[in-house]
C-alpha atoms as a PDB file:
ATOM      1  CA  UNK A   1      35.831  51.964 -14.450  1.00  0.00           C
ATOM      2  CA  UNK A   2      35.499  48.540 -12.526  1.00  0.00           C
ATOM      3  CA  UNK A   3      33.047  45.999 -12.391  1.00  0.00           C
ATOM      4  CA  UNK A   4      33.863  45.502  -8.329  1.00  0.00           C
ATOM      5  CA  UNK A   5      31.078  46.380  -6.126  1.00  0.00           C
ATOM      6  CA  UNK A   6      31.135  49.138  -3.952  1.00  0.00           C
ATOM      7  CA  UNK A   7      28.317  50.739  -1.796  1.00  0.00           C
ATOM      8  CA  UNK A   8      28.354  54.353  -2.276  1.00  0.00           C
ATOM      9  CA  UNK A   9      27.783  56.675   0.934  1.00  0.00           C
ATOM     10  CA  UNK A  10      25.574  59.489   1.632  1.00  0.00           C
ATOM     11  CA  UNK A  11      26.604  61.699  -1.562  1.00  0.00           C
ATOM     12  CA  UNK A  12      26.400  65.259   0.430  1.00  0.00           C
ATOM     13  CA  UNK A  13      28.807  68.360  -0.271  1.00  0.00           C
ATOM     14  CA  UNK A  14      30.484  68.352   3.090  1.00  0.00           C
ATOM     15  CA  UNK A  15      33.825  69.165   3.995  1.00  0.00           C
ATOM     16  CA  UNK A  16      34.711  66.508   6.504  1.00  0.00           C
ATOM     17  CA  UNK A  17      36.102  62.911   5.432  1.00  0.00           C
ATOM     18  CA  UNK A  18      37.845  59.845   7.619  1.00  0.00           C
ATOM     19  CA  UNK A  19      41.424  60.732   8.437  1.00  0.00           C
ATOM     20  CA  UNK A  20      44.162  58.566   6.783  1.00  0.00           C
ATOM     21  CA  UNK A  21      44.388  55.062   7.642  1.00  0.00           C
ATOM     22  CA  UNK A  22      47.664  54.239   8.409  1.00  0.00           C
ATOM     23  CA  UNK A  23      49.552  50.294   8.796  1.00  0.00           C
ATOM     24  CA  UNK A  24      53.288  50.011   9.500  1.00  0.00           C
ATOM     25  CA  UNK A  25      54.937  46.734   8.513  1.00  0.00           C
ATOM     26  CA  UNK A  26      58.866  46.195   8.442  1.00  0.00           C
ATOM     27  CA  UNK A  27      60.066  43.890   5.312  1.00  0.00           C
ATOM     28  CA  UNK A  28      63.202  41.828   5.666  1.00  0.00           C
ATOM     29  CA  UNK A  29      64.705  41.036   1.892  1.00  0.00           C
ATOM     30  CA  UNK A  30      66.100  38.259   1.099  1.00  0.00           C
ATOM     31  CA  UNK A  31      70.132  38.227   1.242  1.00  0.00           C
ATOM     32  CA  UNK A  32      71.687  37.926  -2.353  1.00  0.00           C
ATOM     33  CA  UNK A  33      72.384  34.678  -3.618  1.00  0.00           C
ATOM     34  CA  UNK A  34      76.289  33.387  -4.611  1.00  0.00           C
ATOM     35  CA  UNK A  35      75.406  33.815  -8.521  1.00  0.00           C
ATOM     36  CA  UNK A  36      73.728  37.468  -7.250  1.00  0.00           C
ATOM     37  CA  UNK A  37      77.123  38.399  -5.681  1.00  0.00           C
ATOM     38  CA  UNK A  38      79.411  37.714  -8.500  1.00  0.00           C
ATOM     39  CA  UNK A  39      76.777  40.034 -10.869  1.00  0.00           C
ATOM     40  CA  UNK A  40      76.570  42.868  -8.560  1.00  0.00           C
ATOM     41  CA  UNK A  41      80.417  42.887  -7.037  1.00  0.00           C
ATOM     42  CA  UNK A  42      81.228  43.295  -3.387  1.00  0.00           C
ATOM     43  CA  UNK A  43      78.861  42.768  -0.811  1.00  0.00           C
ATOM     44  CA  UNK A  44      79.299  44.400   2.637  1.00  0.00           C
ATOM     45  CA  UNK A  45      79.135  41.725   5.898  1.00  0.00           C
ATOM     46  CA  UNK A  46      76.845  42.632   9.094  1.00  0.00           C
ATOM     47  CA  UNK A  47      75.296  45.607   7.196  1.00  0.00           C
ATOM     48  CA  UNK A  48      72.037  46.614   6.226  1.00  0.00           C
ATOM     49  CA  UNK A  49      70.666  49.462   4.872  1.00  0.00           C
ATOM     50  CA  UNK A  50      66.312  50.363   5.688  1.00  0.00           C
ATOM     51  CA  UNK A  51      64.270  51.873   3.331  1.00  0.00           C
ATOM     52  CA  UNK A  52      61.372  53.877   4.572  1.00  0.00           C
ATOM     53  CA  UNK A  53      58.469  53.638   2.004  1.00  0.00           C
ATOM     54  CA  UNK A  54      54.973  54.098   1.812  1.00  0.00           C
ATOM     55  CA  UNK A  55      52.107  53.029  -0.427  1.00  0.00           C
ATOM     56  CA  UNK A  56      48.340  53.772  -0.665  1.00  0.00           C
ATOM     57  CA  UNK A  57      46.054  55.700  -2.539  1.00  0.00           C
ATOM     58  CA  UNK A  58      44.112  59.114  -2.730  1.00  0.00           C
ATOM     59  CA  UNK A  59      40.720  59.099  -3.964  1.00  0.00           C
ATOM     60  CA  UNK A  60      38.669  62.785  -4.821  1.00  0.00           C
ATOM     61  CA  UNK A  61      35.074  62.546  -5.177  1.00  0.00           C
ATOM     62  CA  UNK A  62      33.931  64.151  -8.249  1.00  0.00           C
ATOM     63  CA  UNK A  63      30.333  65.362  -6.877  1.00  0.00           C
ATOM     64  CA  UNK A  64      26.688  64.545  -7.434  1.00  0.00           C
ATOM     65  CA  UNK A  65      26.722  65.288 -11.234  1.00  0.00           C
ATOM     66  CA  UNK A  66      29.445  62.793 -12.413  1.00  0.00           C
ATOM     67  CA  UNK A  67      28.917  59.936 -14.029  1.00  0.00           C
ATOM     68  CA  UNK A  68      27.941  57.086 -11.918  1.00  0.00           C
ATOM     69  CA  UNK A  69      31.082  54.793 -13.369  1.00  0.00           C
ATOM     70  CA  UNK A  70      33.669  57.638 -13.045  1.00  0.00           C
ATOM     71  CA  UNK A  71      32.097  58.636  -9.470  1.00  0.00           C
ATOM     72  CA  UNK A  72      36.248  59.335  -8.214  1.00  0.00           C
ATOM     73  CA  UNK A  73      39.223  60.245  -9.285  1.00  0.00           C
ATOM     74  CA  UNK A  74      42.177  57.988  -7.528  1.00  0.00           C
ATOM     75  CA  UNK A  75      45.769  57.971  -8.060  1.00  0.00           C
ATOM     76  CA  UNK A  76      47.728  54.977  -6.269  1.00  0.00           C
ATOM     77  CA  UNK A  77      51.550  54.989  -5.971  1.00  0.00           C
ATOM     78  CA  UNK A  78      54.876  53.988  -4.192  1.00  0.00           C
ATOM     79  CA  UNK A  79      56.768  57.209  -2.373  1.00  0.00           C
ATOM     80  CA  UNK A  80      59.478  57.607   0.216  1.00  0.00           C
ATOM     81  CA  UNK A  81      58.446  57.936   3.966  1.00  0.00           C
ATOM     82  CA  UNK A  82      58.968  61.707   3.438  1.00  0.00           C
ATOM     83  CA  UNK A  83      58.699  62.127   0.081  1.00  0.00           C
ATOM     84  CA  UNK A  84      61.830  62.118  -0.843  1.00  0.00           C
ATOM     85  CA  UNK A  85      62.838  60.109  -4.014  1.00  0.00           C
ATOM     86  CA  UNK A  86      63.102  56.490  -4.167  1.00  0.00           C
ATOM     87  CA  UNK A  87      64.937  55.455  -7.829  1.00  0.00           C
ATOM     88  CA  UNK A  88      68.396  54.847  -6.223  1.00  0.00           C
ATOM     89  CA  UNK A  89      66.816  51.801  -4.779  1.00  0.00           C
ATOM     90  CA  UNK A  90      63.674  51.511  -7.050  1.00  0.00           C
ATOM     91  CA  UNK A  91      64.113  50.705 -10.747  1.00  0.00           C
ATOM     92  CA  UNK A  92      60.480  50.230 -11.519  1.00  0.00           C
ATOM     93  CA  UNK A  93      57.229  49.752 -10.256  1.00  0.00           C
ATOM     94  CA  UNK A  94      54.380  47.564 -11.779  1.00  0.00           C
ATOM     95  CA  UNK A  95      50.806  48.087 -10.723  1.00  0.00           C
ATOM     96  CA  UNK A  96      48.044  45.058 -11.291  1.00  0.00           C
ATOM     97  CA  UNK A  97      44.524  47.062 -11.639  1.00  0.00           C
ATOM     98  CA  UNK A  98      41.217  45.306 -11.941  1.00  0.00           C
ATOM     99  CA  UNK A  99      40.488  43.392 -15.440  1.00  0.00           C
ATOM    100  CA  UNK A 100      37.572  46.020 -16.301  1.00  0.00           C
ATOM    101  CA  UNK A 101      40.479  48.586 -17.110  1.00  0.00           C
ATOM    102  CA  UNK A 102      42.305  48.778 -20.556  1.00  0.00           C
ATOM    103  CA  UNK A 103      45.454  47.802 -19.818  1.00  0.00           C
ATOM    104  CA  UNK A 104      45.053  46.251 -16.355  1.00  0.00           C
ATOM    105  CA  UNK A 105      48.924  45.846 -15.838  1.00  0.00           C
ATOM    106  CA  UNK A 106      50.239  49.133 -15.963  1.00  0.00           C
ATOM    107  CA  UNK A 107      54.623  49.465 -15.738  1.00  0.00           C
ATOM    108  CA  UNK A 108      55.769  53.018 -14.371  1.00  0.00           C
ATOM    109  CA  UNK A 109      59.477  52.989 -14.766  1.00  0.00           C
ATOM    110  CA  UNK A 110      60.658  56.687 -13.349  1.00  0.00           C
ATOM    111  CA  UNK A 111      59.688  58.824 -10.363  1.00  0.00           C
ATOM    112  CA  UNK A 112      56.747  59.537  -9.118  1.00  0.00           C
ATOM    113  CA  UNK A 113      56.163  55.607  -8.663  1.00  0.00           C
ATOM    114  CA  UNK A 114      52.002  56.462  -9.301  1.00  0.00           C
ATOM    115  CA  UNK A 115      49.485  56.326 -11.577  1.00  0.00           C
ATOM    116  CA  UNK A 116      45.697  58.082 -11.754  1.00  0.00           C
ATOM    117  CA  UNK A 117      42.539  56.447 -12.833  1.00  0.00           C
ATOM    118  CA  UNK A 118      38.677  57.180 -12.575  1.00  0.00           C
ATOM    119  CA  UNK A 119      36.413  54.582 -11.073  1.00  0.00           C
ATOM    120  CA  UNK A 120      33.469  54.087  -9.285  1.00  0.00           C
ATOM    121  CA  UNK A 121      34.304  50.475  -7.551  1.00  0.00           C
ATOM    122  CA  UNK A 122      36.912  49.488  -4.879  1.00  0.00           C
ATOM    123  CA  UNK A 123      39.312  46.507  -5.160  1.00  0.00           C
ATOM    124  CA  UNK A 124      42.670  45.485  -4.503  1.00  0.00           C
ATOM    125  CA  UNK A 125      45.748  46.362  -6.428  1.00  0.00           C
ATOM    126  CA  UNK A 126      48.711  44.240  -6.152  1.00  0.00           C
ATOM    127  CA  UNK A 127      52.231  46.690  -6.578  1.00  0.00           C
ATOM    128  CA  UNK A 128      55.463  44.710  -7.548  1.00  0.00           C
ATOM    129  CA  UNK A 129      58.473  46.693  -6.666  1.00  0.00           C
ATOM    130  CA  UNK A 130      61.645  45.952  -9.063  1.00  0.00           C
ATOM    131  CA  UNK A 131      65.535  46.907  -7.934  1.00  0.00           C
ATOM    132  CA  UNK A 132      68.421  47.921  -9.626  1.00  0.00           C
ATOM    133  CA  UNK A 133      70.268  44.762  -9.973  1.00  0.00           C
ATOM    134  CA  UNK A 134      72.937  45.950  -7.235  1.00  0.00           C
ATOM    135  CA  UNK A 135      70.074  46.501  -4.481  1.00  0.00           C
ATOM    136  CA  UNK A 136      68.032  43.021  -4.739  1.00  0.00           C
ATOM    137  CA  UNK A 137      67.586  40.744  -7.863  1.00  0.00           C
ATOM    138  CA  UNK A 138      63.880  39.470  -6.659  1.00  0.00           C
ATOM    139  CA  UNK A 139      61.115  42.369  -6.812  1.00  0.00           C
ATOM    140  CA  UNK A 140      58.496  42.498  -4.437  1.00  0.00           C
ATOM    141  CA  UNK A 141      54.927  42.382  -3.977  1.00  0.00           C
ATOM    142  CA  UNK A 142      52.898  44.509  -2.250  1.00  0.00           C
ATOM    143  CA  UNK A 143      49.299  44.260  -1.853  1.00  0.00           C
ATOM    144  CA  UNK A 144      47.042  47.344  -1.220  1.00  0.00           C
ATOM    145  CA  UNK A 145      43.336  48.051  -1.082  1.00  0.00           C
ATOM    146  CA  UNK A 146      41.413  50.718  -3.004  1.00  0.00           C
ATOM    147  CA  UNK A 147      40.008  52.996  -0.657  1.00  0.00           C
ATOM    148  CA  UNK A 148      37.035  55.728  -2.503  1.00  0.00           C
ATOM    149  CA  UNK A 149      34.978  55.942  -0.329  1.00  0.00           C
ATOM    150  CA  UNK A 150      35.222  57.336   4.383  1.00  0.00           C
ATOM    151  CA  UNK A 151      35.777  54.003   6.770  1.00  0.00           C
ATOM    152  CA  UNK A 152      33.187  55.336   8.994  1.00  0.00           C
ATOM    153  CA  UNK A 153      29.573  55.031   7.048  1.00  0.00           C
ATOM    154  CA  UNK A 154      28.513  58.280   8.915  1.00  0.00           C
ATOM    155  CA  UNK A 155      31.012  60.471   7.219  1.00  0.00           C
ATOM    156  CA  UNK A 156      29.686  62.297   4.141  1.00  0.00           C
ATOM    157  CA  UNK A 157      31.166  62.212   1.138  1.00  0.00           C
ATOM    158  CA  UNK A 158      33.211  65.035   0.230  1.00  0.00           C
ATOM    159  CA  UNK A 159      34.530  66.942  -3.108  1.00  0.00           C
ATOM    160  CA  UNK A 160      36.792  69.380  -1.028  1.00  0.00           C
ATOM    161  CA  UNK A 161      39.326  66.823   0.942  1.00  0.00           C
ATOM    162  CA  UNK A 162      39.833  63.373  -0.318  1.00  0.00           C
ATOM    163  CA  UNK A 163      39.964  60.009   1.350  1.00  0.00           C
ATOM    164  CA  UNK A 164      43.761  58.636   1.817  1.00  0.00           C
ATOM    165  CA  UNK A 165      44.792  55.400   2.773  1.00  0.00           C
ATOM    166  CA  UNK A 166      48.472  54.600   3.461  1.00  0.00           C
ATOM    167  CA  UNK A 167      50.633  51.580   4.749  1.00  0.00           C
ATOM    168  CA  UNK A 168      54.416  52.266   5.795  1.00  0.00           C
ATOM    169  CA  UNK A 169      56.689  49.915   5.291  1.00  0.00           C
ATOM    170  CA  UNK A 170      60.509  49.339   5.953  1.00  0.00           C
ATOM    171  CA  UNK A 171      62.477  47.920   3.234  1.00  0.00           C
ATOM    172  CA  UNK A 172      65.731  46.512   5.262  1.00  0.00           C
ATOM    173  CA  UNK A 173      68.580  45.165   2.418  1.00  0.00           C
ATOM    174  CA  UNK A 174      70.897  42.849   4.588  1.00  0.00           C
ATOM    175  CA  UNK A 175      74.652  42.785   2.652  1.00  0.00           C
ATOM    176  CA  UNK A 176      74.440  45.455   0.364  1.00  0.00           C
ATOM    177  CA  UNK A 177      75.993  45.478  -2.266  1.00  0.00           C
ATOM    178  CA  UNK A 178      79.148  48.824  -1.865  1.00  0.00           C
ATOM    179  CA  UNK A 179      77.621  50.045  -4.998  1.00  0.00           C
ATOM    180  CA  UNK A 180      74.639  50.423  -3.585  1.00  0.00           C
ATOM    181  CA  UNK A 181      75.167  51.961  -0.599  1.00  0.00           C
ATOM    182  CA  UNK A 182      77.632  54.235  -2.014  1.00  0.00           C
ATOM    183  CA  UNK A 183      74.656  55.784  -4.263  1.00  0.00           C
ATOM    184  CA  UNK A 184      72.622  56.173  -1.298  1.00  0.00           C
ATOM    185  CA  UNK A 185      74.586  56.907   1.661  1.00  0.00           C
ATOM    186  CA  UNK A 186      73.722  60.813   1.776  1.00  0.00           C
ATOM    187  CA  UNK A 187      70.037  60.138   0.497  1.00  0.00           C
ATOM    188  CA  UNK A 188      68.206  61.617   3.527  1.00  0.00           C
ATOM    189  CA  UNK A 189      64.964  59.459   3.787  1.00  0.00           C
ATOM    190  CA  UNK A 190      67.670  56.001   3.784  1.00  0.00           C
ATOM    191  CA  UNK A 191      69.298  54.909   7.318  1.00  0.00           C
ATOM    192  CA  UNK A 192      72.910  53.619   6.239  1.00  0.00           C
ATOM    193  CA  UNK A 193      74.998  52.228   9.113  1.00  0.00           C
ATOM    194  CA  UNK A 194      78.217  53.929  10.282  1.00  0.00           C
ATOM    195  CA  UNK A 195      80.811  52.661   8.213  1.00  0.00           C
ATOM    196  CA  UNK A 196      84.451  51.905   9.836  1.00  0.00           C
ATOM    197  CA  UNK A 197      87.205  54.107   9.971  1.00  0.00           C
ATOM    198  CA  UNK A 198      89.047  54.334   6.713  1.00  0.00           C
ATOM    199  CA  UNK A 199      86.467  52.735   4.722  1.00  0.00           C
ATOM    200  CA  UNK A 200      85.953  54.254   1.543  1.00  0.00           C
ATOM    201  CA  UNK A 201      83.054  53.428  -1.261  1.00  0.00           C
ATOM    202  CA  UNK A 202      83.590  53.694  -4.393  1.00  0.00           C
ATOM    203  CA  UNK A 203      82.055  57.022  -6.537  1.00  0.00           C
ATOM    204  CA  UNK A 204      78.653  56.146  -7.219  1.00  0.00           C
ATOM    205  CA  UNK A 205      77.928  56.938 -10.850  1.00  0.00           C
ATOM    206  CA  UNK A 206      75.094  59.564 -10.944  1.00  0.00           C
ATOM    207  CA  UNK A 207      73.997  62.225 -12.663  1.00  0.00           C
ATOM    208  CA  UNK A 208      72.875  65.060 -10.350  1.00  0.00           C
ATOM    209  CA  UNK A 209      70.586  66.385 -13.438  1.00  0.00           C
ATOM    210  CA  UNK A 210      68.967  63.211 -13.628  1.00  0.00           C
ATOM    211  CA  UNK A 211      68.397  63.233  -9.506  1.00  0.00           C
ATOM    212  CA  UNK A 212      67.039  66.606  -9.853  1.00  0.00           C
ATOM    213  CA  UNK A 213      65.066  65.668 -12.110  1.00  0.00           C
ATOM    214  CA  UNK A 214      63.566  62.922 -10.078  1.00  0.00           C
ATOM    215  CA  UNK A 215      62.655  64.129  -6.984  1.00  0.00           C
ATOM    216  CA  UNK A 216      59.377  64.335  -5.572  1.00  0.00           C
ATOM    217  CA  UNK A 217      59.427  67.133  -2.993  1.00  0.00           C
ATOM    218  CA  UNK A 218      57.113  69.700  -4.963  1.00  0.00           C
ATOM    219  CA  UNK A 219      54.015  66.796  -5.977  1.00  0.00           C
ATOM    220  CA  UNK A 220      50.779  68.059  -6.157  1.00  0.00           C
ATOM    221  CA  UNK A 221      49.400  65.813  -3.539  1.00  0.00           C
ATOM    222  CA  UNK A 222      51.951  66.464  -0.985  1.00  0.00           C
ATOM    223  CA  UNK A 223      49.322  68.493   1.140  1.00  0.00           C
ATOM    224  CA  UNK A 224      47.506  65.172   2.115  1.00  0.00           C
ATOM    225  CA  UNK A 225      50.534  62.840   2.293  1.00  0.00           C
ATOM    226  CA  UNK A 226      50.861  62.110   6.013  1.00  0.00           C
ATOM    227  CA  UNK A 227      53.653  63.093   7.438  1.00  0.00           C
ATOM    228  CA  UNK A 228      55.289  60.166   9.011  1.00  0.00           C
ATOM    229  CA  UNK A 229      58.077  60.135  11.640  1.00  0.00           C
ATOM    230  CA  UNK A 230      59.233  58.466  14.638  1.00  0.00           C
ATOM    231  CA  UNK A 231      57.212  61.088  17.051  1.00  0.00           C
ATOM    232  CA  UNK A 232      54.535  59.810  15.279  1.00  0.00           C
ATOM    233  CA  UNK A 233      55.515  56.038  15.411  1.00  0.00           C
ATOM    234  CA  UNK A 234      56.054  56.149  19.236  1.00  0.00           C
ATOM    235  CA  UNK A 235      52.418  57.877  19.086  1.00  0.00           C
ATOM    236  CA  UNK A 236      50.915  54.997  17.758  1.00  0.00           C
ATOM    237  CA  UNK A 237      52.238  52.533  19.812  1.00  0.00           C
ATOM    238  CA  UNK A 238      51.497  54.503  23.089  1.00  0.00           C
ATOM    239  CA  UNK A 239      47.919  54.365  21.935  1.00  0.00           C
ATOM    240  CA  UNK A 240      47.955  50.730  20.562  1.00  0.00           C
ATOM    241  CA  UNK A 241      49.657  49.879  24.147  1.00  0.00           C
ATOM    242  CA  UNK A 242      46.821  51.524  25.899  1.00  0.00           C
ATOM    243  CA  UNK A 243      44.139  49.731  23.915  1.00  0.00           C
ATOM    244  CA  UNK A 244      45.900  46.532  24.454  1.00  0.00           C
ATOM    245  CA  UNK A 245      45.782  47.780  28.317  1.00  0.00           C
ATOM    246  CA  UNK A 246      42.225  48.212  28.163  1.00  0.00           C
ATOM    247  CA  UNK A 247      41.563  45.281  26.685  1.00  0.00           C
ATOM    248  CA  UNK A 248      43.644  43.255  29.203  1.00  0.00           C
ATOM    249  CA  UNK A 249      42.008  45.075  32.005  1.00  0.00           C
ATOM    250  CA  UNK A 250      38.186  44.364  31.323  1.00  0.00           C
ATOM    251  CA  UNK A 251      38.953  40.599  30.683  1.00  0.00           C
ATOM    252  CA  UNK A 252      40.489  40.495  34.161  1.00  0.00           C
ATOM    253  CA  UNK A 253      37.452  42.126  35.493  1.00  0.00           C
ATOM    254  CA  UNK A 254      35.552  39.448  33.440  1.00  0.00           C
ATOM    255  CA  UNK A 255      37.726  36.872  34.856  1.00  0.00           C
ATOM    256  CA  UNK A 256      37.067  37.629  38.676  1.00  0.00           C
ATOM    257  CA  UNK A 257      33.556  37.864  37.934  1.00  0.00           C
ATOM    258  CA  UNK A 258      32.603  34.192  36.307  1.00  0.00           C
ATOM    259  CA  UNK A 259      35.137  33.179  39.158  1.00  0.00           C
ATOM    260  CA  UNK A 260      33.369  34.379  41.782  1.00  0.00           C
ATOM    261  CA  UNK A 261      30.361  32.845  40.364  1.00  0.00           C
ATOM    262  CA  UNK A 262      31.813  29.832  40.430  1.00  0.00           C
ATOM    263  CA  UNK A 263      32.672  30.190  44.307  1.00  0.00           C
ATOM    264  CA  UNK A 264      28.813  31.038  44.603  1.00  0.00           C
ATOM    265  CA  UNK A 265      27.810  28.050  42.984  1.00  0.00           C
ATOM    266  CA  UNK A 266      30.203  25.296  44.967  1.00  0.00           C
ATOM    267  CA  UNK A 267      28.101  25.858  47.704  1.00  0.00           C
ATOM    268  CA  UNK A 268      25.235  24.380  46.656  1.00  0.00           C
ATOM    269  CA  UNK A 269      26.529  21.975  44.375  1.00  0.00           C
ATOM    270  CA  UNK A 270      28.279  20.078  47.438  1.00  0.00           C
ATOM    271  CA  UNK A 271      24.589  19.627  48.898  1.00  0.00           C
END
């Protein structure tokens, strides 16, 4: 339940919905302070390791004969780019729901980063990621908006494919610390720079139960994740390109036109 207002859409049994909205942002973290470096032990010069995350939300309509305040069922959360799981870097994720909810400030402190509501209203939800002290000693915030209901008012609502909404985001960790790195230098969803010849990190200290445990491959919501990659990536910005082509294009046809209207004009103006 939330007291944010929403219009609600055409409330038909179809089986189409809007597509996932997708953003792509690339966040730079802070390198560790001198008091940060003496906690955490050795950090490694001219090295960063990139995180591939995303964030977002799926929302299920529940149909014409649920109750008007619990109109969708949502579930917001923090995975890796391809699902894979994210608590070598992540230690715990905090999500900051709308005041209407019991417990607006909900802590989720293992894999899946997520957690499921009903609701009728659309808002935003700010997501604080915290590290293990050896990846970054400041969390961050993240800021994403509740998505129920299709972008495009045409689009019927639909109880058979839900709306999704996801941002991607790198997390790039300049001067990590070897403990770090160590723990997630064969994690396939992290890119981890080629380390010199005889360099050797130390064991990292892991329990493969617990990683078994923890990973995310098999969630139920998997099937509408998108699948991001860098085919996909290059995609997108061949098609933003071409917009921005476009764009460029029809101004300079707008251009020539007001300036040959000026070249009309100087004509007469001279008289």
């Amino acid at each position: 339940m939330t007291n944010s207002s929403s219009p609600k859409r055409n409330e038909q049994d179809q089986p189409e919905t809007s597509g996932p909205v997708l953003k792509s942002l690339k966040t730079k973290l802070s390198k560790p302070e001198d008091a940060e470096k003496k906690i955490v032990g050795k950090k490694l010069k001219d090295v960063e390791i990139s995180v591939p995350i995303v964030y977002g939300n799926i929302a299920f309509w529940l149909g014409k004969k649920a109750n008007e305040y619990q109109s969708h069922k949502w579930t917001v959360y923090v995975r890796g780019a391809t699902n894979e799981d994210t608590s070598g870097v992540i230690k715990k994720v905090v999500f900051q729901l709308h005041s209407s909810f019991n417990n607006p400030t909900r802590v989720v402190e293992s894999p899946p980063f997520e957690l499921s509501e009903q609701g009728w209203g659309e808002f935003e939800i700010a997501i604080t990621l915290h590290f293990h002290s050896d990846v970054c000693e400041k969390p961050l915030s993240l800021y994403h908006q509740l998505k129920l209901y299709p972008e495009d008012e045409s689009t019927s609502l639909s109880i058979k494919k839900p709306v999704v909404v996801e941002s991607y985001d790198e997390l790039v960790f300049p001067e990590p610390s070897e403990s770090f790195l160590a723990r997630v230098q064969n994690h396939p969803a992290v890119s981890v720079p080629r380390l010199p010849v005889g360099f050797t990190l130390p064991t990292p200290a892991e329990d493969p139960s617990e990683r078994k445990r923890a990973d995310t491959k098999d969630h139920p919501l998997t099937q509408w994740f998108t699948n991001f990659s860098e085919a996909d990536e290059l995609l997108q910005l061949a098609a933003a390109r071409q917009q921005v082509q476009t764009h460029i294009a029809k101004l300079r046809r707008q251009i020539t036109v007001i300036e040959g209207q000026q070249q009309q004009l100087k004509p007469s103006s001279d008289q």
